[in-house]
Protein backbone atom coordinates (compact mmCIF):
# COMPACT_ATOMS: atom_id res chain seq x y z
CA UNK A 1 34.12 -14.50 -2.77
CA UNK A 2 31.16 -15.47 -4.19
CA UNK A 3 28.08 -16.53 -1.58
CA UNK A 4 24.84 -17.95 -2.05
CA UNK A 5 22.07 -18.20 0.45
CA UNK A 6 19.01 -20.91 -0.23
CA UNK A 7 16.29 -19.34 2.14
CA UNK A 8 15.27 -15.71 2.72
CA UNK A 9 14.00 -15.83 6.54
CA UNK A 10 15.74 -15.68 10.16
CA UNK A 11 18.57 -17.59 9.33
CA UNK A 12 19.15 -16.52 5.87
CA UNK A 13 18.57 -13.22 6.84
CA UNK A 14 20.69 -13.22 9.62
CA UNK A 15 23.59 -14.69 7.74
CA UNK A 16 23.19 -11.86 4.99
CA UNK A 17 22.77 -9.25 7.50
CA UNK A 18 26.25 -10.30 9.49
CA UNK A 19 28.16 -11.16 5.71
CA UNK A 20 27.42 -7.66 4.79
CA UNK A 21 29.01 -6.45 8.26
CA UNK A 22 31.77 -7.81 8.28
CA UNK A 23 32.95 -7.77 4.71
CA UNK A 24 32.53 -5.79 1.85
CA UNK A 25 34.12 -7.64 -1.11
CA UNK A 26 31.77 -10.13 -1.21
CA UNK A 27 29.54 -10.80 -3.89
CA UNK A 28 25.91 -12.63 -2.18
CA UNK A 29 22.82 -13.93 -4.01
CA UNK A 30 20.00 -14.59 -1.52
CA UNK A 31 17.07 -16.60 -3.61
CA UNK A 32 13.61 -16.70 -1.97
CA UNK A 33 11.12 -18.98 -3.46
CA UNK A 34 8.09 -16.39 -2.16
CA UNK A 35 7.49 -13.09 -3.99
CA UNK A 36 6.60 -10.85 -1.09
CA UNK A 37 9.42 -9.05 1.12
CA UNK A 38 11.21 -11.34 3.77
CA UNK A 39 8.26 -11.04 6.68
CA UNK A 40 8.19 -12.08 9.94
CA UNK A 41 6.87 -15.62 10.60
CA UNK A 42 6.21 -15.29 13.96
CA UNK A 43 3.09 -12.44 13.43
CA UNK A 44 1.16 -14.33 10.99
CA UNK A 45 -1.46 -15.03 13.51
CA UNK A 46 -1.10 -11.72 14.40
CA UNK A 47 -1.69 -10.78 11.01
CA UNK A 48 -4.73 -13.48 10.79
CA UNK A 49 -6.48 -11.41 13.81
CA UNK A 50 -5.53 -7.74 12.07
CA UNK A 51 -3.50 -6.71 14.71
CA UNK A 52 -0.60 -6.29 11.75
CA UNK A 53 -0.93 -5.33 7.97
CA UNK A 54 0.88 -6.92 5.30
CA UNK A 55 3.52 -3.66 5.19
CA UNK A 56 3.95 -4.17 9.29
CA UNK A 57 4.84 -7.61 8.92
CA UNK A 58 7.77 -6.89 6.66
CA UNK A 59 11.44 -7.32 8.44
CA UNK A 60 13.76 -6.37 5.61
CA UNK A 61 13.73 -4.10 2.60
CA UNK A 62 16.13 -5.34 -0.18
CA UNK A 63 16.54 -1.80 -1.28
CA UNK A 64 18.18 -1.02 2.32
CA UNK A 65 21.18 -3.68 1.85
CA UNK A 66 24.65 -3.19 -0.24
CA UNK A 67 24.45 -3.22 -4.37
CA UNK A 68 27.01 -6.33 -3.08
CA UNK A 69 23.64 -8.32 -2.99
CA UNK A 70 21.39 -9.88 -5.38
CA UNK A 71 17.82 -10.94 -4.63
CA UNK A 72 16.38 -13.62 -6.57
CA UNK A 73 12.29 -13.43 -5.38
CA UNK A 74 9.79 -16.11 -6.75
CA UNK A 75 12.43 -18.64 -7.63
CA UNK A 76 12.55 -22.28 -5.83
CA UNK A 77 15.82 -24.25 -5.52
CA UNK A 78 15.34 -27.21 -7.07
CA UNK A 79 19.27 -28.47 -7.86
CA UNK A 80 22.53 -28.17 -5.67
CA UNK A 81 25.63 -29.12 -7.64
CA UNK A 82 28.39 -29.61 -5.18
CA UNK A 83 31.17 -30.74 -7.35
CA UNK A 84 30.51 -27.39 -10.06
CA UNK A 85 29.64 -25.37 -6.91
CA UNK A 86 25.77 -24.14 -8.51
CA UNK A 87 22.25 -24.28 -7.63
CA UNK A 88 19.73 -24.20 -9.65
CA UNK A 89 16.21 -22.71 -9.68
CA UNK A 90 12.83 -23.95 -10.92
CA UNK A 91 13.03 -21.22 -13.34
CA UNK A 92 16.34 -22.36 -14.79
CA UNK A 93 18.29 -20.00 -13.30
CA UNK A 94 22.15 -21.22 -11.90
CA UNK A 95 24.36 -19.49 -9.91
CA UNK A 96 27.85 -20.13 -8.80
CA UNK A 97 28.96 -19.99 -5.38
CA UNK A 98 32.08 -20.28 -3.14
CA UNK A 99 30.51 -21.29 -0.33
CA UNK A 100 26.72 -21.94 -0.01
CA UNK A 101 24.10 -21.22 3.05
CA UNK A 102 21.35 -24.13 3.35
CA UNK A 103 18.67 -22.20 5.15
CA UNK A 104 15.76 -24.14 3.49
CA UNK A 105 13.18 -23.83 7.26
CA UNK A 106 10.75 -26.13 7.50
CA UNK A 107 7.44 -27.01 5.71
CA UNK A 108 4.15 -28.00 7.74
CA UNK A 109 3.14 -31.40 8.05
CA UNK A 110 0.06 -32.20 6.22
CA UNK A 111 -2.09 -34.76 7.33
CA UNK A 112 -3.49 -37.37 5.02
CA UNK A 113 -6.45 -36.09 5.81
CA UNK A 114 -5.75 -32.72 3.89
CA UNK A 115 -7.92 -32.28 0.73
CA UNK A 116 -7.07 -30.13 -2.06
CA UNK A 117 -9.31 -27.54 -0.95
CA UNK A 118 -9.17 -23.89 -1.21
CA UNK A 119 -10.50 -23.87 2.85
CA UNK A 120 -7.97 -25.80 4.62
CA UNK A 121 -4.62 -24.14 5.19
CA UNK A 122 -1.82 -24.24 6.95
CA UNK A 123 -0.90 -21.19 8.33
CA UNK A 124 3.12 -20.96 7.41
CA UNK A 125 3.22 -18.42 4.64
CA UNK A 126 1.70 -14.83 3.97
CA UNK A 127 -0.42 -16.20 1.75
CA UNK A 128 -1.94 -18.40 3.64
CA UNK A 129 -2.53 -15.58 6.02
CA UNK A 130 -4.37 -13.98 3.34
CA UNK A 131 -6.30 -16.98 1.76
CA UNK A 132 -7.70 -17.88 5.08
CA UNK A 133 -8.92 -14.31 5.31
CA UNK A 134 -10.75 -14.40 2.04
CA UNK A 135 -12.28 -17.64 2.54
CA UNK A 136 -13.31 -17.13 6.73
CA UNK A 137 -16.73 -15.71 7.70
CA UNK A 138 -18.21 -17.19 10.93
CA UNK A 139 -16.42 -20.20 12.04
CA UNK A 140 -13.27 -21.99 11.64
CA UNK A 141 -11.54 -25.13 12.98
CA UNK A 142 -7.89 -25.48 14.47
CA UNK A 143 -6.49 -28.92 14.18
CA UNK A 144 -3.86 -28.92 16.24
CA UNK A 145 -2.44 -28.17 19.96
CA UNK A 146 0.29 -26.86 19.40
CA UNK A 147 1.68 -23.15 20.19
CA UNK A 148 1.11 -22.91 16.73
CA UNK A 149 -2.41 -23.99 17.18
CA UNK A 150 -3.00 -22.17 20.12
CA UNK A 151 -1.58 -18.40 18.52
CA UNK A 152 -3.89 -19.51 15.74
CA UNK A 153 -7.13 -19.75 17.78
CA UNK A 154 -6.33 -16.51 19.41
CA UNK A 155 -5.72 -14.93 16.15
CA UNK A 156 -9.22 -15.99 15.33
CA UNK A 157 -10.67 -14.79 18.55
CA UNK A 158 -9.35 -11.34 17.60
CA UNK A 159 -11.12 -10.81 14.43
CA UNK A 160 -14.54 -12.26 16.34
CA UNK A 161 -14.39 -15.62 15.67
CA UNK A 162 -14.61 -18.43 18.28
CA UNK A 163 -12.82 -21.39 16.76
CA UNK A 164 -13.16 -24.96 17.87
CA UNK A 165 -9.82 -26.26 18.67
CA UNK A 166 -8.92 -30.03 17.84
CA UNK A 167 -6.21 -32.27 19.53
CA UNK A 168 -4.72 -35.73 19.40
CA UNK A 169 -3.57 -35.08 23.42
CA UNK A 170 -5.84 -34.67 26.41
CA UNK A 171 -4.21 -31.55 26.93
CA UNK A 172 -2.52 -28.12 25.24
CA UNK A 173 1.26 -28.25 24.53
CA UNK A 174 1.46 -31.72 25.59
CA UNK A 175 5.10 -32.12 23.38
CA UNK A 176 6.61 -29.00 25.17
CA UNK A 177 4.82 -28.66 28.52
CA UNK A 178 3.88 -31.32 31.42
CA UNK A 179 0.19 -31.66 32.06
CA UNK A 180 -0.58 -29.29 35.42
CA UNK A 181 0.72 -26.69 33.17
CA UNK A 182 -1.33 -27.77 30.21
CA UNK A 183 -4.95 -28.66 31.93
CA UNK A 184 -4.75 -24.52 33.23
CA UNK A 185 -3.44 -23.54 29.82
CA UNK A 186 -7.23 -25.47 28.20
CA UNK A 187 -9.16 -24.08 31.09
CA UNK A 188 -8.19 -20.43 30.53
CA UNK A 189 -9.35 -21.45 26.58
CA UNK A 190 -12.13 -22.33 27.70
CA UNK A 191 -13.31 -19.32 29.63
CA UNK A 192 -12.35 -17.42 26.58
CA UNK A 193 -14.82 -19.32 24.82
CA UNK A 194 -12.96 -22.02 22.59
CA UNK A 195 -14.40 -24.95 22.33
CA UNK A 196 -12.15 -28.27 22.73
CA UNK A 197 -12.09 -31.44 21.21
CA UNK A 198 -9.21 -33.45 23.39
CA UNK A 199 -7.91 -37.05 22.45
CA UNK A 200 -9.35 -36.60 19.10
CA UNK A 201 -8.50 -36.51 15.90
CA UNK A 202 -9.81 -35.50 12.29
CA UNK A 203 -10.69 -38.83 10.42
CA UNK A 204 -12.06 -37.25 7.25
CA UNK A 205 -12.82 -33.82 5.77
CA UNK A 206 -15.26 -33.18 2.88
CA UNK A 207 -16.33 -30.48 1.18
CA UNK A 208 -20.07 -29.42 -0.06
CA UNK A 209 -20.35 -25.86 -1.15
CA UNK A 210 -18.28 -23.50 1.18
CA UNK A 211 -18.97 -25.59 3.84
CA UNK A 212 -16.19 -28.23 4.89
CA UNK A 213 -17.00 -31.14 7.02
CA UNK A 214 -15.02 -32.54 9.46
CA UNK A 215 -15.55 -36.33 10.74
CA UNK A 216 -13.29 -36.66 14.15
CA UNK A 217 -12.40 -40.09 15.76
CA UNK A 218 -15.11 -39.79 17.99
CA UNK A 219 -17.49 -39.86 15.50
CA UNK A 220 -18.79 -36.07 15.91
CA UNK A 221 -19.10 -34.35 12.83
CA UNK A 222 -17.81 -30.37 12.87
CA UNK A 223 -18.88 -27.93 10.08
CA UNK A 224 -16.72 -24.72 9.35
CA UNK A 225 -15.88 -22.30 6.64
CA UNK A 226 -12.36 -23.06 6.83
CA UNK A 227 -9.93 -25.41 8.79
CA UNK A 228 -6.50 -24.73 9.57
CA UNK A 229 -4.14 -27.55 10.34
CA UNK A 230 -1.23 -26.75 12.97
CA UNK A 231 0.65 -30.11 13.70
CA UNK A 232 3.86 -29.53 13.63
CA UNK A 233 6.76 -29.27 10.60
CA UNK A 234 9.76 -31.12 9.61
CA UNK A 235 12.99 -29.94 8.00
CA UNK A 236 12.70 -29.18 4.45
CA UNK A 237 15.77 -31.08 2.67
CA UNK A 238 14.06 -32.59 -0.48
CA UNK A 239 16.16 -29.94 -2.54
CA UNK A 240 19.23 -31.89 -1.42
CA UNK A 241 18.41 -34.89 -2.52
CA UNK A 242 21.84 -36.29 -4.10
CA UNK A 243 23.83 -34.01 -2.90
CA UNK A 244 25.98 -36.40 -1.09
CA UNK A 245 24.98 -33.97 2.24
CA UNK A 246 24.55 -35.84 5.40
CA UNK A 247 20.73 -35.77 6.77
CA UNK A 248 18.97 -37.04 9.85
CA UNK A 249 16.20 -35.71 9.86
CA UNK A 250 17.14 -32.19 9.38
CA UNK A 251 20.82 -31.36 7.69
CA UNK A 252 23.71 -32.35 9.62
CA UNK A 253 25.95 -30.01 11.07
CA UNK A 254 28.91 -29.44 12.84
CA UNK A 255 29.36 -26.63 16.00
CA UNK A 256 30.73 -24.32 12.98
CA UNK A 257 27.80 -25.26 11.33
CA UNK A 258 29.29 -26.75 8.71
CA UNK A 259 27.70 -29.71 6.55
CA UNK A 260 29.16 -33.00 5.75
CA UNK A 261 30.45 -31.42 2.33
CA UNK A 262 32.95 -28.51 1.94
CA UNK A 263 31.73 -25.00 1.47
CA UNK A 264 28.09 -26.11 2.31
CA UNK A 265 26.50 -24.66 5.37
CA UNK A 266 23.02 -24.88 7.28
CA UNK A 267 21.01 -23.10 9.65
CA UNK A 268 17.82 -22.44 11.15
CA UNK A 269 14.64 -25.34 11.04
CA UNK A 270 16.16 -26.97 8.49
CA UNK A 271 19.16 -28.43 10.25
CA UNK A 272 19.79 -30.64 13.70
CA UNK A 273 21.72 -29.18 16.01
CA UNK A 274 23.24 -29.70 19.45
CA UNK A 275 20.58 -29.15 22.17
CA UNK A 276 22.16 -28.04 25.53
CA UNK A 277 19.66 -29.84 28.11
CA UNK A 278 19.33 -33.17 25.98
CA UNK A 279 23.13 -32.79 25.34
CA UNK A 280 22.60 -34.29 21.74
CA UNK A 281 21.35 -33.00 18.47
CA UNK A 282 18.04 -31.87 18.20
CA UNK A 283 15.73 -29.61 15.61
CA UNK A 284 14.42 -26.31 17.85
CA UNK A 285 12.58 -24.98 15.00
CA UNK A 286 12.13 -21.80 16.50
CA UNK A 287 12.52 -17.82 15.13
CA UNK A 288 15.54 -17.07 17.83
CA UNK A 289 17.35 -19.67 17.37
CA UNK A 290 17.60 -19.80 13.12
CA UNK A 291 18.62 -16.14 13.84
CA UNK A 292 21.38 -17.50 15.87
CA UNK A 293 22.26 -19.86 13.98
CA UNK A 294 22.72 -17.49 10.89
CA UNK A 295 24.83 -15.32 12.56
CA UNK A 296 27.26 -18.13 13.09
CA UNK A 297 26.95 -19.75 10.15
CA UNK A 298 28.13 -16.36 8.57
CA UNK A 299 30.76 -15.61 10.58
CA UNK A 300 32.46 -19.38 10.16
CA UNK A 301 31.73 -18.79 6.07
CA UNK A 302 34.10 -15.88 6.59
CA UNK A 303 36.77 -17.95 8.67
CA UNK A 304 36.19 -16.58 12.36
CA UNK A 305 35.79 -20.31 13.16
CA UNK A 306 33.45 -19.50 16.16
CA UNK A 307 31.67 -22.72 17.42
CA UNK A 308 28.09 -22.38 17.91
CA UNK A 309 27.68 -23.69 21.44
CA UNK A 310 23.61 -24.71 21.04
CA UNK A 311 20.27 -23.90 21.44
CA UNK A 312 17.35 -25.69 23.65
CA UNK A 313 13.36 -25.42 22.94
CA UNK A 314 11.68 -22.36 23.85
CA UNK A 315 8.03 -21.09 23.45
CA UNK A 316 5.60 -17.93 23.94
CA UNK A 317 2.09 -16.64 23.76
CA UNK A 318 0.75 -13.79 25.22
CA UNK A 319 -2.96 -13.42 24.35
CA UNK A 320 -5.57 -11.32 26.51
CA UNK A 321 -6.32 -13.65 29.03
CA UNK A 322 -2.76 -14.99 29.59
CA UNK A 323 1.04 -14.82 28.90
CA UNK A 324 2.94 -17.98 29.13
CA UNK A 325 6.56 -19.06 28.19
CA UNK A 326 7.77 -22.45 28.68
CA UNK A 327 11.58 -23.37 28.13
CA UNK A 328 14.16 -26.17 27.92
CA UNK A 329 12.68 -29.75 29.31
CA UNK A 330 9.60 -30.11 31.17
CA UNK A 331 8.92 -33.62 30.26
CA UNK A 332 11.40 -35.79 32.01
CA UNK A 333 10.16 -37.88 34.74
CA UNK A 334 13.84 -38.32 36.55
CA UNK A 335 13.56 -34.58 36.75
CA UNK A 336 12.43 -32.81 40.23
CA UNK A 337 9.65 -30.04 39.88
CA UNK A 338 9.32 -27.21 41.46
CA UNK A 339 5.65 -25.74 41.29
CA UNK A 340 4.26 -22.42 42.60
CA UNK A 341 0.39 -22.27 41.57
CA UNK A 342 -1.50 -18.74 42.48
CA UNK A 343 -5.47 -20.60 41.37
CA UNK A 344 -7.14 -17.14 41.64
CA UNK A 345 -4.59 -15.55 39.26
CA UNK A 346 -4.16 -18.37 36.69
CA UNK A 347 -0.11 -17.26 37.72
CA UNK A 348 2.21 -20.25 37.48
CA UNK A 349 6.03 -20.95 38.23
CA UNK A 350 7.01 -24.26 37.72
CA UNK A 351 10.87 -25.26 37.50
CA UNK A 352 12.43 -28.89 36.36
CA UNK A 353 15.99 -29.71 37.84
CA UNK A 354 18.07 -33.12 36.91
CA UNK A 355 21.10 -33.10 39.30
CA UNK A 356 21.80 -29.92 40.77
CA UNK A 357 21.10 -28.06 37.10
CA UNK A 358 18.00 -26.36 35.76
CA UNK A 359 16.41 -28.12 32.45
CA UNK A 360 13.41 -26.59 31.95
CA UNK A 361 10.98 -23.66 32.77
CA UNK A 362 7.42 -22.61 32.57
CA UNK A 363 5.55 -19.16 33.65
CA UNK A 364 1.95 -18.63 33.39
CA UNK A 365 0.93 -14.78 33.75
CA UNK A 366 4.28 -14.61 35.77
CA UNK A 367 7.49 -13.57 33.80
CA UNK A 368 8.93 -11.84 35.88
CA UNK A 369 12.32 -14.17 36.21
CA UNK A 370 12.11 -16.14 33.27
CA UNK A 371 14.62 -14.80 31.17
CA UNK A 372 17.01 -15.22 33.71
CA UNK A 373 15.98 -18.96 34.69
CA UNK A 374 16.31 -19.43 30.62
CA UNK A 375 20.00 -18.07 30.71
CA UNK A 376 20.64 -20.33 33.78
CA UNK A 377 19.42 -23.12 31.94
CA UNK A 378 21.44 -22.34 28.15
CA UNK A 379 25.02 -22.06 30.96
CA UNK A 380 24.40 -25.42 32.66
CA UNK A 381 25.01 -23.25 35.84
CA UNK A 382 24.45 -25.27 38.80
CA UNK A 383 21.87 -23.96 41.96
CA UNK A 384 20.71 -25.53 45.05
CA UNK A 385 16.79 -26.84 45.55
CA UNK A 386 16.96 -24.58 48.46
CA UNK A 387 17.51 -21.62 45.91
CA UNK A 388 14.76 -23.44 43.12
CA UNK A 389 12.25 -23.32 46.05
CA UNK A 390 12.48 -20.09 46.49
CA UNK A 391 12.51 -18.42 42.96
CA UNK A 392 9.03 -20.62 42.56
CA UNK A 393 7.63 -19.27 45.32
CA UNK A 394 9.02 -15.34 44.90
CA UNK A 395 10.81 -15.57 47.76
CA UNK A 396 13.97 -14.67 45.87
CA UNK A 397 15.23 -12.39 42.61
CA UNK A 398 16.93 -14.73 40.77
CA UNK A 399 18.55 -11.91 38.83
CA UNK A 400 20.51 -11.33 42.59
CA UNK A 401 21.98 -15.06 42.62
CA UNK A 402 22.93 -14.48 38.68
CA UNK A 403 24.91 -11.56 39.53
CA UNK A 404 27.38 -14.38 41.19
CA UNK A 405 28.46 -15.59 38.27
């Protein structure tokens, strides 16, 4: 059986790394449109503030897998032929496939804004990673208030750069967390020395020199050596245009992650899939999830027929000054909420429960029971208020009640 695989990341990755377990007369093709070694996308700030180096970022070394599998590095799928079962490359390459992984990720969102400028990035490859480094020497500007954004100022702050941090919200994380949660998260920026720009936007950018200019919506003007835009990323599926393959926003899938056409598969930020607390399909573009999602995607190309039973949002940072992971839904206002707030420790337990079920999560320099409260939340397991109370308040070891299960 022949197998192709359109994306060389976590879910691509993944998929490879379970094909090659579980069968060996397979012949795979994995085609990354980058030239570097698969790395992981979730240290690039860290590799912004020099706390990795381009060899510790790696996460696989093609030389380490089967002689089963071909790489195909520096080549962009351009053409997916599902009645001759071939894609195509931008260097005219084709290969033929039996059945075909769509694990395309996402591309950032760029602002009209966005010049063609060699000082305004978006930090989503290794190279970017490395531009910004060439271009930065004093200051920078994050547009954006995002996790993203936020790793991204922190990554600055390593290397001994303040950055000035611009958002559309009045407050940090305002898509993922509510705003208690938020307001502490900006205040503990603060102290560290960011400085904020809230319900603002960028209107303009020009460019004299090596200087960039920056006019926001409330008329300020910031200067910087370079800018890097963080807001947000949608699905990339422009290289399956005319394919016939059903698209929302992201690549359709089934719970065997199937597409809408046979022998086509998707997985990871390019594709929607069922989210267990909104109970309908969603895009959770994060690194555990495609991961996930790979794995089953792989095993269902090899027939186990293992539904993949979801995934919901889920975020972390852990910086210097603070740790924070936030999980599931913290934005619906027929939730209850269940808030523990320590003011001289910045430490934070807040809980969100619809019905007698846990939706979403968020711990502030307190992560002690978080995994578990996450696990609660992906089983739909139910728990009292009585019981919510007293996890947010430490009362209880919510590993104990878990054990009941």
């Amino acid at each position: 059986m022949k197998i192709v695989i359109c994306g060389a990341s976590a879910a691509g990755l993944s998929c490879l790394s379970t094909l090659t377990k579980q069968k060996k007369d397979i012949e795979c093709v994995i085609i990354s449109e980058e030239k570097v070694y698969p790395y992981s996308r979730c240290l690039l700030t860290y590799h912004l503030g020099r706390e990795v180096t381009d060899k510790e970022i790696e996460i696989s070394n093609p030389d380490l897998f089967p002689d089963n599998v071909k790489w195909v590095f520096g080549e962009r799928v351009v053409k997916i032929d599902a009645n001759k079962k071939m894609v195509f490359t931008d260097k005219g390459n084709g290969f033929e496939y039996d059945k075909l992984l769509l694990a395309l990720g996402a591309e950032a969102i760029k602002p009209p804004y966005m010049l063609q400028s060699d000082r305004i990035f978006n930090l989503r490859y290794l190279k970017d990673s490395i531009g910004i480094d060439r271009k930065l020497k004093n200051s920078a500007v994050v547009i954006g208030g995002g996790f993203v954004g936020i790793k991204t100022a922190y990554g600055l702050i390593k290397r001994g750069i303040t950055p000035t941090l611009i958002m559309a919200s009045n407050y940090p994380l305002s898509t993922t967390v509510d705003e208690e949660t938020g307001l502490i998260v900006r205040d503990i920026l603060l102290n560290m020395g960011v400085q904020i720009y809230t319900d603002t936007d960028v209107k303009e950018i020009k460019q004299k020199n090596s200087t960039l200019y920056l006019l926001l919506s409330n008329e300020k003007v910031v200067d910087c050596d370079v800018a890097i835009v963080g807001k947000g990323v949608k699905p990339r599926v422009k290289e399956i245009d005319n394919t016939g393959i059903d698209v929302k926003t992201g690549i359709l899938v089934n719970e065997f992650m199937q597409t809408s056409i046979e022998d086509i598969y998707a997985a990871g930020d390019c594709c929607e899939t069922f989210d267990i607390v909104r109970e309908k399909r969603e895009i959770n573009a994060i690194w555990p999830n495609a991961v996930e999602q790979g794995y089953y995607a792989g095993m269902n190309m090899l027939d186990f027929r293992i539904p993949y039973p979801g995934s919901i949002a889920m975020n972390s940072i852990k910086t210097d000054s603070f740790h924070l992971i936030s999980a599931g839904n913290l934005k619906d206002r027929e939730a209850k909420f269940f808030t523990h707030y320590i003011k001289s420790k910045n430490q934070l337990r807040k809980i969100s429960v619809k019905g007698d079920r846990i939706i979403g999560c968020a711990f502030l320099n307190d992560a002690d029971c978080a995994g578990v409260i996450v696990e609660l939340i992906k089983h739909k397991k139910p728990v009292s208020s009585a019981f919510v109370d007293k996890v947010v308040k430490g009362d209880i070891s919510p590993v104990e009640y878990y054990r009941k299960f």
